[in-house]
N, C-alpha and C. Protein backbone atom coordinates (compact mmCIF):
# COMPACT_ATOMS: atom_id res chain seq x y z
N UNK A 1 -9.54 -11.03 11.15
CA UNK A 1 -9.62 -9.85 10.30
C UNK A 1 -8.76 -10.05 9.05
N UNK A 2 -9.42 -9.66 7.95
CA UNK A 2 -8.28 -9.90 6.57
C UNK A 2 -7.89 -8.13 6.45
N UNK A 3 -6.63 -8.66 6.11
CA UNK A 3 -5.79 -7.18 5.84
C UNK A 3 -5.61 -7.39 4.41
N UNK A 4 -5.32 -5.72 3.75
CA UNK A 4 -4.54 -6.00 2.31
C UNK A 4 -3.75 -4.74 2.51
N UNK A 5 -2.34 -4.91 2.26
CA UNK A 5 -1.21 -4.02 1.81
C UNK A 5 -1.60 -2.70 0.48
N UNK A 6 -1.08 -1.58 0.38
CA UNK A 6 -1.36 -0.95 -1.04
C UNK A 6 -0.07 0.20 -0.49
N UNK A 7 1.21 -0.51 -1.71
CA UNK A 7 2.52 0.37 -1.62
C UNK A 7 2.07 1.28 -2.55
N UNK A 8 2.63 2.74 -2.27
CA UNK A 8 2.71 3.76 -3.57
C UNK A 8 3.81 3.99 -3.87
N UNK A 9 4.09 3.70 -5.05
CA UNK A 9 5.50 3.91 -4.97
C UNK A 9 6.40 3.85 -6.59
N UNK A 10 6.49 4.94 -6.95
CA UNK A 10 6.87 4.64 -8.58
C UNK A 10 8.17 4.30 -8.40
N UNK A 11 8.94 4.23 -7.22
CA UNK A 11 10.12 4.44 -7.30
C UNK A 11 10.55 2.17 -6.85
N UNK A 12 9.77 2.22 -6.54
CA UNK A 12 9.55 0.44 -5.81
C UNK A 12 9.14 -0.48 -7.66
N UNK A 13 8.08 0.33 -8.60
CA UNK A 13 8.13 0.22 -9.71
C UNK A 13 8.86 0.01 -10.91
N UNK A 14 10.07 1.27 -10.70
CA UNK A 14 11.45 1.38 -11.83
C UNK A 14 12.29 0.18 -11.06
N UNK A 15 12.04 0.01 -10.16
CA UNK A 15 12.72 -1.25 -9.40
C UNK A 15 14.43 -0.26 -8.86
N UNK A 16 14.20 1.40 -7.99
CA UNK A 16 14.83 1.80 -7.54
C UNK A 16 15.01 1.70 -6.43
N UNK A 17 14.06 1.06 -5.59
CA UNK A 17 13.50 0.93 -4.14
C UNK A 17 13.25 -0.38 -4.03
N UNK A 18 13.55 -1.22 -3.07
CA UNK A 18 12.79 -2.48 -2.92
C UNK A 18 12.45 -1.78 -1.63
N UNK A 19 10.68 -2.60 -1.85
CA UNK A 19 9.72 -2.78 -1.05
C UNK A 19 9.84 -4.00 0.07
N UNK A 20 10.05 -3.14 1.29
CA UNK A 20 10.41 -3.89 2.81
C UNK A 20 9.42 -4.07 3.60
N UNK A 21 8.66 -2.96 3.29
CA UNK A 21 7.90 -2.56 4.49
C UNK A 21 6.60 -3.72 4.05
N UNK A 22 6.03 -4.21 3.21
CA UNK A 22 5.22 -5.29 2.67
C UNK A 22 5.20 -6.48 3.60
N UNK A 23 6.49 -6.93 3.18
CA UNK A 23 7.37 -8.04 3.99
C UNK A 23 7.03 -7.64 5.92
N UNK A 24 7.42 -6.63 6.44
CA UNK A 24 7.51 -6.13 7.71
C UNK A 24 6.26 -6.69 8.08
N UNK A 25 5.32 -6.07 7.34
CA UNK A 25 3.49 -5.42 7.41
C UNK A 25 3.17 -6.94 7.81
N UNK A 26 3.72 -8.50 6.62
CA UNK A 26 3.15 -9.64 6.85
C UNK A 26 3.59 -9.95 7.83
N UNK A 27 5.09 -10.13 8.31
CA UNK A 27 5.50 -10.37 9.76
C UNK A 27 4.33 -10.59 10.78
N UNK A 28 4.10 -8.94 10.99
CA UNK A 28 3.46 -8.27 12.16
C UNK A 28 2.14 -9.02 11.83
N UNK A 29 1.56 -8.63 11.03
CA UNK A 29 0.09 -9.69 10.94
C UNK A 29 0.30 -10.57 11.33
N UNK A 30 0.59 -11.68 11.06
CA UNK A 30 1.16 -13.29 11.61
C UNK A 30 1.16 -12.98 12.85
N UNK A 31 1.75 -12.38 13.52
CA UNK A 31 2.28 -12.91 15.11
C UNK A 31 1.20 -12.00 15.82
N UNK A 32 0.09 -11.07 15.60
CA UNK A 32 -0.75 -10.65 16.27
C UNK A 32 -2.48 -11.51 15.57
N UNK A 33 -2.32 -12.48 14.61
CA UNK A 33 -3.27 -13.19 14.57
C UNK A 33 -3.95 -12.45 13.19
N UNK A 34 -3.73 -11.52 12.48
CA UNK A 34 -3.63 -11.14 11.22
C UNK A 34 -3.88 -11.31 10.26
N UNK A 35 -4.75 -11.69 9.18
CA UNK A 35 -4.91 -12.56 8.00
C UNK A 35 -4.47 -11.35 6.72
N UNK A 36 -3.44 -11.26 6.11
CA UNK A 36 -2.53 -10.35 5.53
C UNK A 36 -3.11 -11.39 3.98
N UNK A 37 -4.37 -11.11 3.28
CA UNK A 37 -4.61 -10.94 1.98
C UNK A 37 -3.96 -10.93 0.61
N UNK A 38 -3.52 -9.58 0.87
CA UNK A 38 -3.48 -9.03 -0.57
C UNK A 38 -2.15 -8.26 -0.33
N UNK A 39 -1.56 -8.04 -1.22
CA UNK A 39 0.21 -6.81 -1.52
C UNK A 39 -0.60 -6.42 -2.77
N UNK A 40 -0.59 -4.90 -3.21
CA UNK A 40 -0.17 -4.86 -4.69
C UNK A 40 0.39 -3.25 -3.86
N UNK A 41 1.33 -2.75 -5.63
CA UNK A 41 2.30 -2.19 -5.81
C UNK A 41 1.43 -1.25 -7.25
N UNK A 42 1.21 0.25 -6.60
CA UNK A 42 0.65 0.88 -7.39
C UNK A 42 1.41 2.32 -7.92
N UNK A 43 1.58 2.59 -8.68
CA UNK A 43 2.24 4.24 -9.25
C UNK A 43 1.48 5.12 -8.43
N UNK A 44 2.46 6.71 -8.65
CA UNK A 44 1.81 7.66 -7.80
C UNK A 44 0.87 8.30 -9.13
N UNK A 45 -0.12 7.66 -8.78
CA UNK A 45 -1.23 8.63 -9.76
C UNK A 45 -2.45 8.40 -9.46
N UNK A 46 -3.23 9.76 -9.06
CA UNK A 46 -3.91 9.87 -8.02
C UNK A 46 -5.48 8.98 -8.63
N UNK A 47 -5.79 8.93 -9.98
CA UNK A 47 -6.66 8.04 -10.11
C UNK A 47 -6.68 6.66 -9.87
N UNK A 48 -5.43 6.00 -9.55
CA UNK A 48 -5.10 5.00 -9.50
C UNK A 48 -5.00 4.93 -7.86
N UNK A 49 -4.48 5.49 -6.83
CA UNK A 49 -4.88 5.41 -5.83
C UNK A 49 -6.07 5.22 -5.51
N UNK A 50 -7.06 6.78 -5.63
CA UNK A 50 -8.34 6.48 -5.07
C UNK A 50 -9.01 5.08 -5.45
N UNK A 51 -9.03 4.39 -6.91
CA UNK A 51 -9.70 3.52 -7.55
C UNK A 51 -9.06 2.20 -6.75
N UNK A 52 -7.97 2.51 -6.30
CA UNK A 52 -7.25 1.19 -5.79
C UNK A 52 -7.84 1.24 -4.07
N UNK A 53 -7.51 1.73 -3.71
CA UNK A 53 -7.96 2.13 -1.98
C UNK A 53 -9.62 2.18 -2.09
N UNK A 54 -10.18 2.62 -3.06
CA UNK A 54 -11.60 1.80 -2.97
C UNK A 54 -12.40 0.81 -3.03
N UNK A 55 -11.45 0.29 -3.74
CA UNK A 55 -11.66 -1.49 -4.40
C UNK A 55 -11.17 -2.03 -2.86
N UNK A 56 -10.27 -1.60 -2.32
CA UNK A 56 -9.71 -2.66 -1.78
C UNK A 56 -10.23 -2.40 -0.48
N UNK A 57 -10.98 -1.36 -0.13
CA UNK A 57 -11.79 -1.32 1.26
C UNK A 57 -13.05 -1.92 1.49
N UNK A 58 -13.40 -2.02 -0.07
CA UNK A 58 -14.83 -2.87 -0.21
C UNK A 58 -14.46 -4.40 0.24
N UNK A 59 -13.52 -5.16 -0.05
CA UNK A 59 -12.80 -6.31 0.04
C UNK A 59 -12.42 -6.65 1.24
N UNK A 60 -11.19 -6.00 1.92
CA UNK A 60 -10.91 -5.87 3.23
C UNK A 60 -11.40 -5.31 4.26
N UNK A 61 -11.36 -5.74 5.46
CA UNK A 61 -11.41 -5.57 6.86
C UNK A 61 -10.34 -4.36 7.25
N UNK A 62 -9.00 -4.26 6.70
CA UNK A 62 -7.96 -3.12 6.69
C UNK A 62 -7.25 -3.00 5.73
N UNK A 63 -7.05 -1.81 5.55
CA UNK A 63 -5.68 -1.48 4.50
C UNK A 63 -4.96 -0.63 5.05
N UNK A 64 -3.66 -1.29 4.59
CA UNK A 64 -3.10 -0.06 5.13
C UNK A 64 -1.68 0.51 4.03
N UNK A 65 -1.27 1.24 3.90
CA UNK A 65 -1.13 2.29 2.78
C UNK A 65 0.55 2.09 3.43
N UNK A 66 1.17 2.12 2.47
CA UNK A 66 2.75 2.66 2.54
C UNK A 66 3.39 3.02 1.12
N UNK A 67 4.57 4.17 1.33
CA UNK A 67 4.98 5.09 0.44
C UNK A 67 3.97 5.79 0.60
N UNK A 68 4.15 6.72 -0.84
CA UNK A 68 3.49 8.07 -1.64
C UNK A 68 3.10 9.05 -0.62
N UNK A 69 3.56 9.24 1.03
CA UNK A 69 3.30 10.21 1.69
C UNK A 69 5.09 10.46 2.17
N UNK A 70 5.53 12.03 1.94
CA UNK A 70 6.16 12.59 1.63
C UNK A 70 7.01 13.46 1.31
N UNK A 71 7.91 14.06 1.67
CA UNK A 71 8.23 15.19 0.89
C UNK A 71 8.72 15.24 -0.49
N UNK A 72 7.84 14.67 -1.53
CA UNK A 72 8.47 14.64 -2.57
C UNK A 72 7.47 15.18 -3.91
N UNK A 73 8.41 15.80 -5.04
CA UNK A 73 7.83 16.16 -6.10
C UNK A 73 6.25 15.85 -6.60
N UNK A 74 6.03 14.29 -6.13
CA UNK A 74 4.78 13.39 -6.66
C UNK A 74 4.10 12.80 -6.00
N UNK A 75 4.18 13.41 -4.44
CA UNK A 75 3.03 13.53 -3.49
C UNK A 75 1.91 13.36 -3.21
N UNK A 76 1.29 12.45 -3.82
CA UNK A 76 -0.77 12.69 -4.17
C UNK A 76 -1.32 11.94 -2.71
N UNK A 77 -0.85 11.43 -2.52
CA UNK A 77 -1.69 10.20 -1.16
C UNK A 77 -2.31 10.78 -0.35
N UNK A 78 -1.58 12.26 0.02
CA UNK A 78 -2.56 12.58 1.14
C UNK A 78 -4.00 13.10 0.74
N UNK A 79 -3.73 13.91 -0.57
CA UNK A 79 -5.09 14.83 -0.74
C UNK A 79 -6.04 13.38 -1.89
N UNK A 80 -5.68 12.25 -1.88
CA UNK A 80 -6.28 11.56 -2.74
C UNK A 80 -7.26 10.69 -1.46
């Protein structure tokens, strides 16, 4: 199965946050047999999500989503 990563995260962006969970995500692929694709690193803006999480489901076998879900000011992931 090919996987691809998609962080939300403006805050991983300003380079306030480093992004771990990416790194974690490839780990775990690897040792359950995993083919871990793709990383990208997208802003919270909800056109840019949906357009990104669509592209990348056409492509991949899985995605799987980290950041932009939340309690915070700039929240879009869930209703996007």
């Amino acid at each position: 199965s090919t996987v691809a990563a998609c962080i939300i995260a403006n805050e991983v962006l300003n380079g306030k946050t480093l992004d771990t969970n990416s790194h974690h995500l490839a780990k775990k692929c690897f040792s359950v047999g995993l083919a871990l694709k793709h990383v990208c690193v997208i802003p919270d803006q909800s056109e840019v999500i949906i357009s990104t999480l669509r592209e990348l489901s056409r492509k991949y076998q899985l995605v799987v989503t980290s950041g932009g879900i939340g309690p915070t000011h700039d929240d879009l992931t869930y209703e996007c």
